[in-house]
Protein backbone atom coordinates (compact mmCIF):
# COMPACT_ATOMS: atom_id res chain seq x y z
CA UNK A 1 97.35 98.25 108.52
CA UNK A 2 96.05 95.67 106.03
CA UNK A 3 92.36 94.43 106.46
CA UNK A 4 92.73 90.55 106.78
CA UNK A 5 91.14 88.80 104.14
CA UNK A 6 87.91 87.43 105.94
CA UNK A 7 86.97 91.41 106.12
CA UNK A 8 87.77 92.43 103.11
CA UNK A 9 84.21 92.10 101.23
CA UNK A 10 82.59 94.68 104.53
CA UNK A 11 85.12 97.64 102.82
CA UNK A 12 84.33 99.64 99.62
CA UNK A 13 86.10 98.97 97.15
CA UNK A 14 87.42 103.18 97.23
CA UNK A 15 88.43 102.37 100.03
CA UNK A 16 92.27 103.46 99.94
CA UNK A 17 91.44 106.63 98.80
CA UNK A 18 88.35 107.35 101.28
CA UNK A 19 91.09 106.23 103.90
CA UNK A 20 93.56 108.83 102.46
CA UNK A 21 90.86 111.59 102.59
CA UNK A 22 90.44 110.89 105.76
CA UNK A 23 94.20 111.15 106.81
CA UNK A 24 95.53 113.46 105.23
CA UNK A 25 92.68 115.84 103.79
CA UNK A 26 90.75 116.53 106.46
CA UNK A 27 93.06 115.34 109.34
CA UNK A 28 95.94 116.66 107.33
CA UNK A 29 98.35 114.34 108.35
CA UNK A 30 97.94 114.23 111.99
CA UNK A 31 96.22 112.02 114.50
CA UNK A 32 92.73 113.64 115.29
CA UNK A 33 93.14 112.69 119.15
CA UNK A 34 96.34 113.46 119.84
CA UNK A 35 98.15 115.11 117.60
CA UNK A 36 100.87 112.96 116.09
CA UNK A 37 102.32 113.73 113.00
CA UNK A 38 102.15 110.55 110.10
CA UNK A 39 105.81 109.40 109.52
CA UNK A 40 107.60 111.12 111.78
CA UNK A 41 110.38 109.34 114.41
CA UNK A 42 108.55 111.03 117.84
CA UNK A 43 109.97 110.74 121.28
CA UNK A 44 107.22 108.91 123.63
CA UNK A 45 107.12 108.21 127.36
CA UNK A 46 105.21 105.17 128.26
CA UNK A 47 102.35 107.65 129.91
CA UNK A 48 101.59 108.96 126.54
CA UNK A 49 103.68 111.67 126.58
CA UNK A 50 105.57 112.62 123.51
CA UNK A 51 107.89 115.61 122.06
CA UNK A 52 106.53 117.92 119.45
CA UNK A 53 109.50 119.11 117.72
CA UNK A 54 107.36 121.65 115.71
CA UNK A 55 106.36 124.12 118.65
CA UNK A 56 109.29 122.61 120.48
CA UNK A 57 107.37 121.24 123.77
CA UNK A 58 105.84 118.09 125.28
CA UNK A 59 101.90 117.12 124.65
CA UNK A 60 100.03 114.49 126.31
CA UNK A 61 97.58 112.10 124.76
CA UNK A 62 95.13 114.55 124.19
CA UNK A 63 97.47 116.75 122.43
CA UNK A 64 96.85 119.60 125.15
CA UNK A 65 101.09 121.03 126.33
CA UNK A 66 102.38 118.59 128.97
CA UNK A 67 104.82 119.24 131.58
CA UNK A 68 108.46 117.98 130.50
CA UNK A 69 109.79 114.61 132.08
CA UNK A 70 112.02 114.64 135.11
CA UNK A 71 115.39 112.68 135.06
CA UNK A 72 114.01 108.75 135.67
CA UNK A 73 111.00 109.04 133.23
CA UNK A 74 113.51 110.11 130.43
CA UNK A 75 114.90 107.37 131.27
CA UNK A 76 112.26 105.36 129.94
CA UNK A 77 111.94 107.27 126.76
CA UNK A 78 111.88 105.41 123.74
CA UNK A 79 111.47 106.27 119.92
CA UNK A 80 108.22 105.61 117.45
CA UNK A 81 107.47 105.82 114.12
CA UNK A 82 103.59 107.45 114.05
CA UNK A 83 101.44 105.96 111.08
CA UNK A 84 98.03 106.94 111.01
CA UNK A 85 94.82 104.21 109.85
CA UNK A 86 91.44 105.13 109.29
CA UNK A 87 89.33 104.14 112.29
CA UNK A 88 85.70 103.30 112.41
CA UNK A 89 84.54 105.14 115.78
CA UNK A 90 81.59 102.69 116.00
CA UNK A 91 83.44 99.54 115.29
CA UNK A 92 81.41 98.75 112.20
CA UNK A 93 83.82 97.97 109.34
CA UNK A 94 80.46 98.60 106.87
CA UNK A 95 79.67 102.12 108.37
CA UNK A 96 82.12 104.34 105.92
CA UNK A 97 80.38 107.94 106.36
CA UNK A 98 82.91 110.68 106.96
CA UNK A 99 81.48 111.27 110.41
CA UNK A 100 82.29 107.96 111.59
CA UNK A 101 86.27 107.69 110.38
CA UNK A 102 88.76 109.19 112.14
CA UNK A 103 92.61 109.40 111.48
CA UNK A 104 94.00 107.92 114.52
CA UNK A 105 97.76 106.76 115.30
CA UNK A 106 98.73 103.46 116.65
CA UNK A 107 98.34 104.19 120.30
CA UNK A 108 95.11 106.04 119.97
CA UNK A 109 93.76 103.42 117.74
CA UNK A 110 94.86 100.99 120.23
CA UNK A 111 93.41 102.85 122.80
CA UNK A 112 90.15 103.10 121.19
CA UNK A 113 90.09 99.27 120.98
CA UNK A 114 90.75 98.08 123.91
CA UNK A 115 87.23 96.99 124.99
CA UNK A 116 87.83 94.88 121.49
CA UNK A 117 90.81 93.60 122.70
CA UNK A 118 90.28 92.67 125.79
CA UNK A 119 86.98 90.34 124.83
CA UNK A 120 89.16 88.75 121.80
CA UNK A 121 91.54 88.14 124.51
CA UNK A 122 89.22 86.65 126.42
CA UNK A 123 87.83 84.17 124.09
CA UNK A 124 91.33 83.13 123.08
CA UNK A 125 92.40 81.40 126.34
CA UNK A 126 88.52 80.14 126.71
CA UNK A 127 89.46 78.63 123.21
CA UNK A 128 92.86 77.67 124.61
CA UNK A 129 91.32 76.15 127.53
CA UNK A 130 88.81 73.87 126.32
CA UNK A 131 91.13 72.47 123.49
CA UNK A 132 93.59 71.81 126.29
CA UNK A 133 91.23 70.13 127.99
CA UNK A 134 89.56 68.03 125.18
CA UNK A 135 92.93 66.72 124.05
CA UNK A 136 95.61 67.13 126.64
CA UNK A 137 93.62 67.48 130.10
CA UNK A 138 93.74 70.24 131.58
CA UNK A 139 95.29 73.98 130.84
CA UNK A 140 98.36 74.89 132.13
């Protein structure tokens, strides 16, 4: 994922590398939570579930073996791409030890987040709101 430009000066400047050490040397290619491999087309039910063609079974989110889905949530399977980012466990974009990176996929990264997330969400329609209401009355 690209940093947007406004963080851009809290990254090293190694950073693509340190990134890629991260993924792929000491993760080795795989999401440290749950076990995704980086560019692969993976089978995922919307529980977390997905199919690990290499030992040839279904893992859950915390990569542990996962019991395999029953007619109507196959149903609901749908196809990813897994790319793994470098993310900062502590949410601090200027905190670049080793200890506080992990390679995570999208949903993990996601996952870890959501707290994030939720309170940009948050302020957005607080935002929304009180421009609707300074220029067009009130939100709809």
């Amino acid at each position: 994922m690209p940093i947007r430009a406004e963080f851009r000066s809290l990254y090293p400047p190694h950073w693509r590398s340190l990134s890629a050490a991260v993924r792929f040397g000491r993760a080795g290619g795989r999401c440290e939570r749950c076990g995704r491999p980086h560019g692969t087309t993976l089978r995922c039910l919307p529980d977390g579930r997905w199919f690990d063609e290499r030992s040839g079974t279904w893992r859950d989110g915390r990569n542990r073996p996962a019991r395999w889905p029953d007619l109507i949530e196959a149903a609901r399977m749908r196809t990813t791409r897994a790319v793994l980012a470098a993310a900062h466990l502590n949410h601090d974009p200027s905190d670049n030890r080793l200890r506080n990176l992990h390679a995570l996929c999208q949903r993990c990264h996601l996952l870890h987040d959501r707290t994030h997330h939720r309170a940009q969400r948050w302020k957005t329609l607080r935002r929304r709101w009180a421009m609707g209401d300074l220029f067009l009355g009130p939100y709809a």
